[in-house]
Protein backbone atom coordinates (compact mmCIF):
# COMPACT_ATOMS: atom_id res chain seq x y z
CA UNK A 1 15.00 -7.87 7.79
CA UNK A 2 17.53 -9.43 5.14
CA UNK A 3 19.64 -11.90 6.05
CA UNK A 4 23.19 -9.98 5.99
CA UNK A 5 24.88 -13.09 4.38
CA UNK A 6 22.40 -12.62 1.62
CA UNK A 7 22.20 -9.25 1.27
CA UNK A 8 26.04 -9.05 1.06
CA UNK A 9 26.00 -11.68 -1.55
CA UNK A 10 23.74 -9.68 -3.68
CA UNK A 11 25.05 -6.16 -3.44
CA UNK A 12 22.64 -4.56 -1.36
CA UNK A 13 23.21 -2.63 1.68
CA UNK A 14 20.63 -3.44 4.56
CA UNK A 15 21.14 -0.48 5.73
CA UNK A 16 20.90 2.07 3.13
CA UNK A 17 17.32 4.75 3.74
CA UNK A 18 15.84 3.23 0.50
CA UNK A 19 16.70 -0.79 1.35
CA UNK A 20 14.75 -0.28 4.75
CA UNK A 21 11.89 1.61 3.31
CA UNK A 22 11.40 -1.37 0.60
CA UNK A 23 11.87 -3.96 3.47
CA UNK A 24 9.09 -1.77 5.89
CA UNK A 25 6.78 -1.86 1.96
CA UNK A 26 7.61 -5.70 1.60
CA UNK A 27 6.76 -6.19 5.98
CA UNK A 28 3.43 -4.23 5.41
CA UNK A 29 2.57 -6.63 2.21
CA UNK A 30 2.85 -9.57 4.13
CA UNK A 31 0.99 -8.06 7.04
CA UNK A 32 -2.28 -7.51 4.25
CA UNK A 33 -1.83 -11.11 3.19
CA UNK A 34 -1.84 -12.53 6.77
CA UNK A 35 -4.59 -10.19 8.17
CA UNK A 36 -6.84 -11.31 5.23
CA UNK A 37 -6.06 -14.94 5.94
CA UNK A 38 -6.98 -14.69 9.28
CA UNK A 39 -10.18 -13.25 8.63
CA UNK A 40 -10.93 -15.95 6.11
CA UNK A 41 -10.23 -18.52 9.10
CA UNK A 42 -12.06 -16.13 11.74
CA UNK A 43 -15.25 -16.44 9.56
CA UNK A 44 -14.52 -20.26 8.70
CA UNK A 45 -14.27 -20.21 5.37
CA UNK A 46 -12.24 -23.23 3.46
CA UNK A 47 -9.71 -22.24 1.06
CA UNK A 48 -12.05 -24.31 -1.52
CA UNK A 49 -15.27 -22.24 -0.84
CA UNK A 50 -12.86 -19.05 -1.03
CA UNK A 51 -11.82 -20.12 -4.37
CA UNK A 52 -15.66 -21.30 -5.39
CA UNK A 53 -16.34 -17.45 -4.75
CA UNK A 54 -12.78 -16.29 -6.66
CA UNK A 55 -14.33 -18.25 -9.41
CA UNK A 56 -10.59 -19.91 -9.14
CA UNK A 57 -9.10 -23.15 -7.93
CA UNK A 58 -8.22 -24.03 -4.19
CA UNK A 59 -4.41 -24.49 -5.44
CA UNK A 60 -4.65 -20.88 -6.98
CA UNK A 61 -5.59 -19.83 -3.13
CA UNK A 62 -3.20 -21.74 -0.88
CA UNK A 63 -0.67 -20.10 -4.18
CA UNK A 64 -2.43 -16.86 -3.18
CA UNK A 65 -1.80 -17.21 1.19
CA UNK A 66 1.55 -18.40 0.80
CA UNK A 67 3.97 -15.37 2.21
CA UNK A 68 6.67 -14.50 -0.23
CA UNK A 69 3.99 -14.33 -3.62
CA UNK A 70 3.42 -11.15 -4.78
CA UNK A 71 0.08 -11.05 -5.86
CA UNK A 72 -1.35 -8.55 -8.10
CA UNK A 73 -3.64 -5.95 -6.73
CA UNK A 74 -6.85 -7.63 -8.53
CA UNK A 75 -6.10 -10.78 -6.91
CA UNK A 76 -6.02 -8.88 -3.29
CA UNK A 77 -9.16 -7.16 -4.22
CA UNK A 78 -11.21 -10.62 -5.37
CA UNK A 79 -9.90 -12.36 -2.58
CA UNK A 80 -10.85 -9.39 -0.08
CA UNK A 81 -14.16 -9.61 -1.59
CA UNK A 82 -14.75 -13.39 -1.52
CA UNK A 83 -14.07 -13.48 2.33
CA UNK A 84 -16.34 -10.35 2.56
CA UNK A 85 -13.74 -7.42 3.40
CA UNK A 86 -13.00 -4.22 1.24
CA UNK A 87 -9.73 -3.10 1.28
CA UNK A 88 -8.49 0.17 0.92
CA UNK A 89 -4.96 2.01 0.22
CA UNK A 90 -3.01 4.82 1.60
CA UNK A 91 -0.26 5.90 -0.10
CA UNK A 92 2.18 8.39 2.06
CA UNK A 93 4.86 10.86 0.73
CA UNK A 94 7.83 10.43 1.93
CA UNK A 95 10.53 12.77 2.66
CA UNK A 96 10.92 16.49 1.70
CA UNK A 97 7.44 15.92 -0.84
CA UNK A 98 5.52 15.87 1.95
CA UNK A 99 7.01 19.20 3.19
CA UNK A 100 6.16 20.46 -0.22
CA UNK A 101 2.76 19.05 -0.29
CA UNK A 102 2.12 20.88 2.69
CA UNK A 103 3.70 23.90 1.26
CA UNK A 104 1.65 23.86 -1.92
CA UNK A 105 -1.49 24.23 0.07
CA UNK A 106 -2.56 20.46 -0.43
CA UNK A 107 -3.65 19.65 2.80
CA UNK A 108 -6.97 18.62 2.40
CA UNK A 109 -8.63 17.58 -0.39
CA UNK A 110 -11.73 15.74 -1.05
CA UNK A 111 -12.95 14.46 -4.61
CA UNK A 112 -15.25 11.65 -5.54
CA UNK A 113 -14.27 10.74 -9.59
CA UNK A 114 -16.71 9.27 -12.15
CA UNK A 115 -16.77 5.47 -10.93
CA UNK A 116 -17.26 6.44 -7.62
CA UNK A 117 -13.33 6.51 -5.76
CA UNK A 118 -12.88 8.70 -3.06
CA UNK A 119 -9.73 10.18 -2.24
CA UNK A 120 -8.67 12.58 0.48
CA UNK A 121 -5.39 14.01 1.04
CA UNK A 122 -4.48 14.60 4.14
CA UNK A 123 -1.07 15.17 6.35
CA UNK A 124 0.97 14.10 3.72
CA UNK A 125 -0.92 10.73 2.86
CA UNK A 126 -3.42 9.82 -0.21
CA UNK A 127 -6.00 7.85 1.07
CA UNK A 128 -8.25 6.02 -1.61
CA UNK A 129 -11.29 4.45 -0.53
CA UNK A 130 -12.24 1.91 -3.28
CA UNK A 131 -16.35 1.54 -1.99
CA UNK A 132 -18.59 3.23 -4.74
CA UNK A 133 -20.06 6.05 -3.22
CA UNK A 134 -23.63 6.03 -3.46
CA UNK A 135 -24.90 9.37 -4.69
């Protein structure tokens, strides 16, 4: 959570729907970044033979590993991919949309696009699977 002091300071209200569902977003971010550290460690890979593989410098990594970065989603990706994990995303509606998504009909759907992406909606969540399917 933000630090109430802080949060005062800049105008935000800790405990306003949206300001909690960022903070949950920002909490599951850091979660990704720590997970995939731990899995470079659990396989016993240096930050120097990570960034070897990244085709990047071991500065660039500890950068990368250090909470509070935001990284871009390529960066997640390479890194993922250096240390020998795929990641994948699932995007959720929130709200009333996923009410109307339900509404609508879109419950399930299943669709593999020209380079490969799955995607399946389900229950009110958009889950992408980034592994080319092989036909």
């Amino acid at each position: 959570m933000i630090d109430p002091h802080i949060a005062e300071l800049l105008g935000i209200d800790p405990d306003a729907p949206g300001t909690r569902r960022e903070l949950r977003a920002v909490e599951r971010d850091m979660r990704l970044i720590e997970a995939l550290v731990r899995l470079r460690r659990a396989r016993g890979l240096t930050q120097a033979q990570v960034a070897e593989r990244m085709n990047r410098s071991q500065p660039a990594v500890s950068d990368f590993e250090r909470l509070g970065g935001d990284p871009h989603l390529s960066t997640i990706r390479r890194y993922a991919l250096a240390i020998g994990a795929d990641v994948t995303h699932v995007v959720h509606i929130s709200g009333d949309e996923r009410a109307e998504t339900r509404a609508c009909g879109v419950a399930r759907v299943r669709f593999d696009d020209e380079d490969g992406v799955t995607a399946a909606v389900t229950g009110g969540a958009v889950i992408l699977d980034l592994v080319p399917v092989v036909a």
